[in-house]
N, C-alpha and C. Protein backbone atom coordinates (compact mmCIF):
# COMPACT_ATOMS: atom_id res chain seq x y z
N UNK A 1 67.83 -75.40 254.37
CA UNK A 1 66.83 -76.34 253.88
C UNK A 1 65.77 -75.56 253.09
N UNK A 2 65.54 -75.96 252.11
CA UNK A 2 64.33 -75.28 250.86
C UNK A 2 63.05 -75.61 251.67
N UNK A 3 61.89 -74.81 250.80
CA UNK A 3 60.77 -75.16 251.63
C UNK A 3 60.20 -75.92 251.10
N UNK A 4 60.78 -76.85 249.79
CA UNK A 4 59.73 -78.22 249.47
C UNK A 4 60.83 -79.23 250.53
N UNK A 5 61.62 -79.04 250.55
CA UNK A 5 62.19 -80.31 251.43
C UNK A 5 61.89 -80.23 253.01
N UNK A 6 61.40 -79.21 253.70
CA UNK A 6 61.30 -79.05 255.16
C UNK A 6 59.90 -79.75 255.24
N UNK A 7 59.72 -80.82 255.92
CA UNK A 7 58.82 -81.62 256.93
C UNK A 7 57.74 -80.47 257.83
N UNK A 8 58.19 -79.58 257.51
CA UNK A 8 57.44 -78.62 258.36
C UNK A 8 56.69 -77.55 257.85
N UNK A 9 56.67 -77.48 256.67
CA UNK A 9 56.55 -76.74 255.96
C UNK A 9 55.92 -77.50 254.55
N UNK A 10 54.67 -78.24 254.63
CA UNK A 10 54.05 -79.40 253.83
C UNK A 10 52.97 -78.51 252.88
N UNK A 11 53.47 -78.08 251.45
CA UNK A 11 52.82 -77.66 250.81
C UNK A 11 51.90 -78.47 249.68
N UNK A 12 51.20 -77.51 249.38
CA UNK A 12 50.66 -78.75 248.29
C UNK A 12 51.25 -78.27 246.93
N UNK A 13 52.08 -78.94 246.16
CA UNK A 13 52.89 -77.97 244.85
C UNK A 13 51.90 -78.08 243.51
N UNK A 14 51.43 -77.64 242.67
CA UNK A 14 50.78 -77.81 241.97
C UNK A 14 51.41 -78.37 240.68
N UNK A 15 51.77 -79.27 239.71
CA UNK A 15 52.35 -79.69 238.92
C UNK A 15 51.49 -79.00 237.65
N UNK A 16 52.46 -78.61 236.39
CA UNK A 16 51.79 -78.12 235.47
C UNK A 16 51.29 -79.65 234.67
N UNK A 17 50.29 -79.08 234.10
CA UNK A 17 50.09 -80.69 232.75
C UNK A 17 50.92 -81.46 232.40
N UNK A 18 52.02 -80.67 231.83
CA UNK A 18 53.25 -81.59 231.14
C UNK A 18 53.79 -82.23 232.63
N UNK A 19 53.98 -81.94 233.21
CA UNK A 19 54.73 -82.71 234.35
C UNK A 19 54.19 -83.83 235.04
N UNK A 20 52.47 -83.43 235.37
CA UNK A 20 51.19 -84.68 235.57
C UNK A 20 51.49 -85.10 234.64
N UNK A 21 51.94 -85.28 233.06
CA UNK A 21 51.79 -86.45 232.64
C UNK A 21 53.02 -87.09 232.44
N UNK A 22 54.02 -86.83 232.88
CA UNK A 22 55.54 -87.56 232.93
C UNK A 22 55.60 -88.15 234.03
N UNK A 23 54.80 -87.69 235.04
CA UNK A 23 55.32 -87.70 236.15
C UNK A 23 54.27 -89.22 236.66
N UNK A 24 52.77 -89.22 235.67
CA UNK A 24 51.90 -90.57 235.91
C UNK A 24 52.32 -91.45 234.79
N UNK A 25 53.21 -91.15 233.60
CA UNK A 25 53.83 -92.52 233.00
C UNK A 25 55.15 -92.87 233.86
N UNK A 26 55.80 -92.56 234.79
CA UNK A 26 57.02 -93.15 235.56
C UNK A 26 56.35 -94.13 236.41
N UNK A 27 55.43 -93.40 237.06
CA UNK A 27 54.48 -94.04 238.29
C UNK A 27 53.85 -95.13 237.52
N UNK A 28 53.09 -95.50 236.56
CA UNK A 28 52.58 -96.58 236.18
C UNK A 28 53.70 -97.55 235.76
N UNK A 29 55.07 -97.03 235.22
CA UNK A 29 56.35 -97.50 234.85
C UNK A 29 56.43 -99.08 235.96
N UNK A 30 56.57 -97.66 236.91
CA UNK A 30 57.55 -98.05 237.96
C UNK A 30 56.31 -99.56 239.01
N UNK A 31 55.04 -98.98 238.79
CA UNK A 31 54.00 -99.68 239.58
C UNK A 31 54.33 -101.38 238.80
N UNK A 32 53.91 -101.20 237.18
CA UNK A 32 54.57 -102.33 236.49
C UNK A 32 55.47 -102.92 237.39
N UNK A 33 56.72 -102.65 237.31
CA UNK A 33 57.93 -102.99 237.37
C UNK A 33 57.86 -103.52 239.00
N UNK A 34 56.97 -103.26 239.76
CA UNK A 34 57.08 -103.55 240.98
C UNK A 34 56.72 -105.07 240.85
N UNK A 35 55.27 -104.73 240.13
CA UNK A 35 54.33 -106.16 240.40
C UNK A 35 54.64 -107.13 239.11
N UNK A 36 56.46 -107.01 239.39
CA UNK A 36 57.26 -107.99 237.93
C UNK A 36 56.93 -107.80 236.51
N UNK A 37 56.54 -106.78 235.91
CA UNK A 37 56.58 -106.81 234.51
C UNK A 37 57.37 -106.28 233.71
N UNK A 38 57.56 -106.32 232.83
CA UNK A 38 59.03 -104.97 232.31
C UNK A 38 58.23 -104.24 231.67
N UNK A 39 58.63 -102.91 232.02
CA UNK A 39 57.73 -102.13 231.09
C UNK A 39 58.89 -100.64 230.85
N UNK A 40 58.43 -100.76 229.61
CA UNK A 40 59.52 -99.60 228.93
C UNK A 40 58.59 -98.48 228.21
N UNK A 41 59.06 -97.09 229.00
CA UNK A 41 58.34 -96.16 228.57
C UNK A 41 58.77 -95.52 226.99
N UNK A 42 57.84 -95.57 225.90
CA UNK A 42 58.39 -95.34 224.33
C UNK A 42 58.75 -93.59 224.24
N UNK A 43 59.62 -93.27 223.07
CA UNK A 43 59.61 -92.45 223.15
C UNK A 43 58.29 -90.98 222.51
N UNK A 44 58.51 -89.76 223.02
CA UNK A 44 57.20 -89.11 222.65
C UNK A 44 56.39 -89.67 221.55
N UNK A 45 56.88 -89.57 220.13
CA UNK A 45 56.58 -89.63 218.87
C UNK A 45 55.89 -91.11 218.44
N UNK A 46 55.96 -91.75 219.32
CA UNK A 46 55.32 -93.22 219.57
C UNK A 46 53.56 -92.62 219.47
N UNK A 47 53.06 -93.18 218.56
CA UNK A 47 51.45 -92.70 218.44
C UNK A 47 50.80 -93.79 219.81
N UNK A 48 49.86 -92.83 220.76
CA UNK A 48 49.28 -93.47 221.09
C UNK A 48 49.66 -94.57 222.20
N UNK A 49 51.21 -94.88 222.22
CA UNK A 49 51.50 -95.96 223.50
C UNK A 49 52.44 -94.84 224.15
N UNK A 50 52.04 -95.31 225.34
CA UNK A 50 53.09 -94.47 226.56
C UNK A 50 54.23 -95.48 226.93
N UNK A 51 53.90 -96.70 227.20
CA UNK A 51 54.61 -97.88 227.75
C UNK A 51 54.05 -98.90 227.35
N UNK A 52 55.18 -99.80 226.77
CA UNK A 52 55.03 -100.85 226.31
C UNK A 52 55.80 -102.06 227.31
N UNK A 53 54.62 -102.82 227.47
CA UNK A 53 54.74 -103.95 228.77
C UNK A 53 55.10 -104.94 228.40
N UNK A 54 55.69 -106.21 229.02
CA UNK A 54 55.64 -107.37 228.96
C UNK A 54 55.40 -108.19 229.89
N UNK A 55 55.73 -109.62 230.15
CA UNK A 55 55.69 -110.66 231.35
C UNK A 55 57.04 -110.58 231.00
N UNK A 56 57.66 -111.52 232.11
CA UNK A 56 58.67 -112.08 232.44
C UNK A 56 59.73 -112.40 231.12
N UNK A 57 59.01 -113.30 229.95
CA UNK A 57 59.72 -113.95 229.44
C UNK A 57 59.23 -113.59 228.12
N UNK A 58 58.43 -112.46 228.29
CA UNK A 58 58.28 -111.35 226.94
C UNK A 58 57.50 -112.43 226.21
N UNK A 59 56.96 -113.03 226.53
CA UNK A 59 55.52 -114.02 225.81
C UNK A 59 54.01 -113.69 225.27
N UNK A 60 54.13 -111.93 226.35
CA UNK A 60 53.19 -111.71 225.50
C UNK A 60 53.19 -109.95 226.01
N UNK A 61 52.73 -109.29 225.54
CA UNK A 61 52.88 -107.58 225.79
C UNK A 61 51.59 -107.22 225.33
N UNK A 62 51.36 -105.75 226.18
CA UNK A 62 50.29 -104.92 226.07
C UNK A 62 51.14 -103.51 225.59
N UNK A 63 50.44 -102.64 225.07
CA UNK A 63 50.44 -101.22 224.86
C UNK A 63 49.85 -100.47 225.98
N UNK A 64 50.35 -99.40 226.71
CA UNK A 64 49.49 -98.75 227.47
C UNK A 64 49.83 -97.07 227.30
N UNK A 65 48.35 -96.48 227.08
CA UNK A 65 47.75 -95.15 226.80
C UNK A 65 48.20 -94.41 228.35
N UNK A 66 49.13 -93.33 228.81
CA UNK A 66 48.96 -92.84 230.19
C UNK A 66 48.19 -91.47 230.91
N UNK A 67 46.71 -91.15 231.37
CA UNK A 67 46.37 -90.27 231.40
C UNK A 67 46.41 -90.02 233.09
N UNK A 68 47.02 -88.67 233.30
CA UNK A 68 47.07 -88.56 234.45
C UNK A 68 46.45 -87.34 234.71
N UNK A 69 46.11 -87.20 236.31
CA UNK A 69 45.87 -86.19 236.69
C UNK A 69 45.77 -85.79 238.07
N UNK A 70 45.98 -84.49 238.49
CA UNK A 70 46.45 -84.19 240.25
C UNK A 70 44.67 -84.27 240.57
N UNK A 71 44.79 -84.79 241.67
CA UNK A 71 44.08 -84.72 243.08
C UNK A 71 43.34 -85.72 242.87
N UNK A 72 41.64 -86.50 243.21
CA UNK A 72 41.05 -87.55 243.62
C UNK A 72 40.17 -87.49 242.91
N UNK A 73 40.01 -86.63 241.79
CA UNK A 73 38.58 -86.71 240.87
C UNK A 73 38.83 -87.76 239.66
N UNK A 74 37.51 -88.64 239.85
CA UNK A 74 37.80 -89.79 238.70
C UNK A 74 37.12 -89.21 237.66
N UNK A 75 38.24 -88.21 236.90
CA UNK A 75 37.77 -87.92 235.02
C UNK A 75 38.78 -87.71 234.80
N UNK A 76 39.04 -87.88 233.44
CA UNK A 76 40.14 -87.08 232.39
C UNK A 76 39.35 -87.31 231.29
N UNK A 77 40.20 -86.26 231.00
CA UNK A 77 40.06 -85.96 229.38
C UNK A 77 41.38 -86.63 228.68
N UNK A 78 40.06 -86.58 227.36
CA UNK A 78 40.66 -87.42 226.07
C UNK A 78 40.43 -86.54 225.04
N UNK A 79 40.98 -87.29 223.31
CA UNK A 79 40.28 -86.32 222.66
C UNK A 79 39.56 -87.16 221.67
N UNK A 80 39.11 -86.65 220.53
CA UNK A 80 38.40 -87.68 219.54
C UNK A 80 38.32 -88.70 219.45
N UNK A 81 40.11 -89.05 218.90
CA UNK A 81 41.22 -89.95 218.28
C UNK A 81 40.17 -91.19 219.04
N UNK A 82 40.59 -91.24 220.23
CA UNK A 82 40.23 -92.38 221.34
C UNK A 82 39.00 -93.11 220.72
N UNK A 83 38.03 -92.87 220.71
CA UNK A 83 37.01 -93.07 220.44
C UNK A 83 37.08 -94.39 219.35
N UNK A 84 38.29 -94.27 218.34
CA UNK A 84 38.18 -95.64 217.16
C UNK A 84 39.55 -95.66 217.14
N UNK A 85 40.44 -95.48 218.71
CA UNK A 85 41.86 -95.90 218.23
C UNK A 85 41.57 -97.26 219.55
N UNK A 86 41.61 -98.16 219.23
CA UNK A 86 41.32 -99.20 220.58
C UNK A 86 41.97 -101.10 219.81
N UNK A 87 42.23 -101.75 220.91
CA UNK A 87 42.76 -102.89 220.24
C UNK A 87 42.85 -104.08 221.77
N UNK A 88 42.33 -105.07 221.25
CA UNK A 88 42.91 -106.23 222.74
C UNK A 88 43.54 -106.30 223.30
N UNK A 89 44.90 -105.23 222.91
CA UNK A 89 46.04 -105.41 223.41
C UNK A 89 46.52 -103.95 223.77
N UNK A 90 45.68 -102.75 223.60
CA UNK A 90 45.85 -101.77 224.23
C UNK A 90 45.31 -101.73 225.52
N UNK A 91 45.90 -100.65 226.60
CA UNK A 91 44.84 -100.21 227.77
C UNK A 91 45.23 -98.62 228.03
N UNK A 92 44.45 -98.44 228.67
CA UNK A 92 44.47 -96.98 229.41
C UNK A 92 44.66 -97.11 230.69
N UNK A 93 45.70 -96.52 231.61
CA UNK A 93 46.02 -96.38 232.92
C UNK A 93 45.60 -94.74 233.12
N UNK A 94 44.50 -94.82 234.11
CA UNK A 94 44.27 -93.73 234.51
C UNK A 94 44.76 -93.39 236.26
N UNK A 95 45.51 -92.18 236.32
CA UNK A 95 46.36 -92.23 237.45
C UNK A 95 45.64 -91.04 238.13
N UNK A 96 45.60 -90.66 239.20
CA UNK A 96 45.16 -89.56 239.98
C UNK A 96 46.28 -89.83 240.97
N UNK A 97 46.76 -87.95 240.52
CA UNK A 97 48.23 -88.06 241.32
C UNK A 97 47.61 -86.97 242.71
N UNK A 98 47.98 -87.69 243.63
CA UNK A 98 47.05 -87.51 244.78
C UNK A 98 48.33 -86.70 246.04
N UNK A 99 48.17 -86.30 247.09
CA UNK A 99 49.02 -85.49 247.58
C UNK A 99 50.56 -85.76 247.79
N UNK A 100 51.44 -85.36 248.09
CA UNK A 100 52.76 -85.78 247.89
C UNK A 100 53.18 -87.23 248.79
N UNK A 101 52.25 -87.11 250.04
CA UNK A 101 52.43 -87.84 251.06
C UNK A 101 51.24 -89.39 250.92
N UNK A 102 50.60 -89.00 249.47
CA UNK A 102 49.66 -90.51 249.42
C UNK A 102 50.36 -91.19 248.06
N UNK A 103 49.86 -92.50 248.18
CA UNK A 103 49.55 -93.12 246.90
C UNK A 103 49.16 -92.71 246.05
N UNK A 104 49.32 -92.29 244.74
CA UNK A 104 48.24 -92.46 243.58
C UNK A 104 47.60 -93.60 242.93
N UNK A 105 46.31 -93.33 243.26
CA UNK A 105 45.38 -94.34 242.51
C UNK A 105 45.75 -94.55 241.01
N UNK A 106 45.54 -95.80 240.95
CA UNK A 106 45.60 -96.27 239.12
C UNK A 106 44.28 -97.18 238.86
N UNK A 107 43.54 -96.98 237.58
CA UNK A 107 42.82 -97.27 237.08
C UNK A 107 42.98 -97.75 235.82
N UNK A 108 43.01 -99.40 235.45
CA UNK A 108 43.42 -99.85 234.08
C UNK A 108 42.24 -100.29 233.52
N UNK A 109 41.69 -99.95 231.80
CA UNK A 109 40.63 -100.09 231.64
C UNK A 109 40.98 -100.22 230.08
N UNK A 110 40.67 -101.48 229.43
CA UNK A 110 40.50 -101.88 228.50
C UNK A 110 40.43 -100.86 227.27
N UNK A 111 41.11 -100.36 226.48
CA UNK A 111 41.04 -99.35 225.51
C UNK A 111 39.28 -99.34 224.68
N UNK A 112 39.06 -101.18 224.13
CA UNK A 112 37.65 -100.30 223.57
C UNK A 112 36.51 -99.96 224.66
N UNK A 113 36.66 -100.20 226.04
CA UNK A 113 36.35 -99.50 226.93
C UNK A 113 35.62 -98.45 226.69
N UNK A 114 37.15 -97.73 226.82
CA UNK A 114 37.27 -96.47 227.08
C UNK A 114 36.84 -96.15 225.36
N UNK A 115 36.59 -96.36 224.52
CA UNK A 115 36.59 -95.85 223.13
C UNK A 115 34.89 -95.66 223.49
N UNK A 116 34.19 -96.96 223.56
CA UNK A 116 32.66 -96.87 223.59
C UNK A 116 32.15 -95.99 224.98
N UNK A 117 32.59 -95.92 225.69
CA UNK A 117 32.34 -95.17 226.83
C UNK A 117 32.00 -93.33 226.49
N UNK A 118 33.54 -93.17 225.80
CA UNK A 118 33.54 -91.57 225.08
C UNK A 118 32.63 -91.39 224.05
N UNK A 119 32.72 -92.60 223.70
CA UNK A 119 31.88 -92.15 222.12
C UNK A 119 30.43 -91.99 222.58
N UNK A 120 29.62 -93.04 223.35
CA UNK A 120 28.38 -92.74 223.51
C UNK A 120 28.42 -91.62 224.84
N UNK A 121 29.47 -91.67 225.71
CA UNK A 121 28.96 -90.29 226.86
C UNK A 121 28.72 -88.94 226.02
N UNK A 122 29.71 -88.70 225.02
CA UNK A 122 29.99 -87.72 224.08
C UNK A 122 28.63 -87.28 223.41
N UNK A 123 27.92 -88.31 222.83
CA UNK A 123 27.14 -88.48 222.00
C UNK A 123 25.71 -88.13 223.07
N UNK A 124 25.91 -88.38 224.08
CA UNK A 124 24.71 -88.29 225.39
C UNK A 124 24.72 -86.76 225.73
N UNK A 125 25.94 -86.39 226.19
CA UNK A 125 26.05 -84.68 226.46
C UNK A 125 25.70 -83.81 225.19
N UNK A 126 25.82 -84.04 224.31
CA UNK A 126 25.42 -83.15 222.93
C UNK A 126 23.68 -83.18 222.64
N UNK A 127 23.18 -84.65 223.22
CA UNK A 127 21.72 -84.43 223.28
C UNK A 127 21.52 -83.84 224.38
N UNK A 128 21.60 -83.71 225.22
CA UNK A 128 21.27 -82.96 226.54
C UNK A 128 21.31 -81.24 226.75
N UNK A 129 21.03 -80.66 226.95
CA UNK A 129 21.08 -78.88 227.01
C UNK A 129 21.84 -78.60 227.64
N UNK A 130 22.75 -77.24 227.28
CA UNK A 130 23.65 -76.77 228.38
C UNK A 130 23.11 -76.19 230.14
N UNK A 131 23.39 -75.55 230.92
CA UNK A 131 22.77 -75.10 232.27
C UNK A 131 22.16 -73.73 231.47
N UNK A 132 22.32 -72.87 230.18
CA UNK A 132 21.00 -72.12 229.94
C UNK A 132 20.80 -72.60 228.94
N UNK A 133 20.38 -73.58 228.13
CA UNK A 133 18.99 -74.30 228.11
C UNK A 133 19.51 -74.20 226.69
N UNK A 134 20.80 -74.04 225.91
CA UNK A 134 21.02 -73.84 224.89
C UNK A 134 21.86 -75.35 224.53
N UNK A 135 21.66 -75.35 223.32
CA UNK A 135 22.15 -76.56 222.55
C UNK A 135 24.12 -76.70 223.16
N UNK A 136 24.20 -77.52 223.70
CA UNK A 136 26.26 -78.08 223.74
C UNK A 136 26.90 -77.87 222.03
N UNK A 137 27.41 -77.32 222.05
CA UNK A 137 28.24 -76.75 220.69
C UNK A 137 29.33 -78.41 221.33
N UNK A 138 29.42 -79.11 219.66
CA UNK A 138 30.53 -80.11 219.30
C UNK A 138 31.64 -79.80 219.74
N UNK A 139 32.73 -80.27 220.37
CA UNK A 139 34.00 -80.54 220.31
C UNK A 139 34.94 -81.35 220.40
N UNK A 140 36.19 -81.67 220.55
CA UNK A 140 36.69 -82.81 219.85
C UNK A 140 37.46 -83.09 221.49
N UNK A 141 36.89 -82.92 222.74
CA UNK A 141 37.18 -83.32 223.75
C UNK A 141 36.25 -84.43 224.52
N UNK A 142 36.74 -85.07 225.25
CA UNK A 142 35.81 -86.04 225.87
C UNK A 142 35.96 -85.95 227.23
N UNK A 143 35.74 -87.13 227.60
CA UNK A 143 35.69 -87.34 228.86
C UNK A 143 36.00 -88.59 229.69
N UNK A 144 36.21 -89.35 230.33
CA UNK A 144 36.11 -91.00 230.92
C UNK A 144 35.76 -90.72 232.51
N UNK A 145 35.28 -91.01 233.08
CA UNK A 145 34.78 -91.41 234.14
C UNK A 145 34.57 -92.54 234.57
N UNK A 146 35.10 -92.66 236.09
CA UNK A 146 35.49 -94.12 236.89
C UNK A 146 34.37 -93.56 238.45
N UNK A 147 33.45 -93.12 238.44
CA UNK A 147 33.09 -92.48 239.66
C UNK A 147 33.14 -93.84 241.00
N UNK A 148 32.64 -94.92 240.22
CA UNK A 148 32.50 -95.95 241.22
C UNK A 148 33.69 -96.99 241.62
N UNK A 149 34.72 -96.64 241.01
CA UNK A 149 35.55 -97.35 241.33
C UNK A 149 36.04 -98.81 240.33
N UNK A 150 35.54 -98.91 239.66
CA UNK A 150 35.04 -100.17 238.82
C UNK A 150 36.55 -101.05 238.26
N UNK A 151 37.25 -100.11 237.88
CA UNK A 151 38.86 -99.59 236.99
C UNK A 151 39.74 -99.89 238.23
N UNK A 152 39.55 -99.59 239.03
CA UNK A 152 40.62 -98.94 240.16
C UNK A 152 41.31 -100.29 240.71
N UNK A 153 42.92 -100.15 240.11
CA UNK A 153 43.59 -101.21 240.57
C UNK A 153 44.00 -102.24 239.77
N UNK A 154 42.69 -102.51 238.67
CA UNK A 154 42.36 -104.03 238.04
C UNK A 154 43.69 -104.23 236.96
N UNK A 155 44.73 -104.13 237.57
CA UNK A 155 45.96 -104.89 236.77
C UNK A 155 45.67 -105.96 236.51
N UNK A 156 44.82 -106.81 236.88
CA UNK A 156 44.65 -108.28 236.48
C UNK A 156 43.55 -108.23 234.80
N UNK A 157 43.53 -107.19 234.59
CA UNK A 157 43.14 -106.85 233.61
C UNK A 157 43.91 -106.98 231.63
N UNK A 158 45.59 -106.87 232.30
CA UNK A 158 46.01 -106.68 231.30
C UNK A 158 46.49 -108.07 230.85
N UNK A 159 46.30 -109.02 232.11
CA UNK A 159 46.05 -109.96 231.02
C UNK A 159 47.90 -111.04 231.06
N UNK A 160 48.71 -110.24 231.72
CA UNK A 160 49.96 -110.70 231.32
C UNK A 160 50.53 -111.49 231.89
């Protein structure tokens, strides 16, 4: 018996990036697919949609953005793009892939959301000083934050 499969031997494995994020578009896939929707994950080169959803009788579909990440902290990163790529019919599923033996949390949140959220947090940290007292140098990373929970769950969000 290997030591990820022994019960006795409960590690915590660390997943690289690429794998957190294959591994939180199956999981949102598959979460879809539980709570009846069809949802088909696009391939890489697809700008911008991870999975493309429907209802039942394909009457009406969403686009969904998949950002994942290991353990219980509500942030990820984004990058610019986000900020003026947004539409009624996009969302962002934010996943926190949490120990092997829990659930991962999902967080679905309206794309221009998440666009005005980055753009003015972005715009807030650049006025603010670094911890020595020096100006935040620009970059084309962001941020989203769910600290309170607000996101968490709200599939009834997408609407379908």
């Amino acid at each position: 018996m290997s030591q990820y499969n022994n019960p006795n031997n409960r590690m915590n494995l660390k997943l690289d990036s690429g794998l957190t994020g294959i591994a939180g578009e199956y999981l949102v896939a598959g979460e879809l697919s539980r709570r009846g929707y069809v949802a088909s994950i696009t391939l890489r080169n697809t700008r911008g949609i991870d999975i493309v959803t429907t209802n039942k009788d394909a009457s009406k579909s969403v686009g969904i953005q998949v950002k994942a990440s290991a353990g219980s902290r509500r942030s990820w990163i984004l990058n610019k793009k986000g900020e003026d790529f947004y539409s009624d019919t996009l969302f962002y599923v934010f996943v926190n892939l949490k120990d092997i033996d829990e659930r991962s949390d999902f967080f679905i949140v309206p794309s221009k959301v998440v666009a005005d959220y980055i753009k003015h947090g972005h715009a807030q940290w650049l006025k603010t000083p670094s911890k020595n007292g020096e100006p935040h140098r620009d970059t084309s990373m962001r941020q989203f934050f769910d600290k309170e929970g607000n996101y968490l769950e709200r599939w009834d969000l997408l609407n379908l």
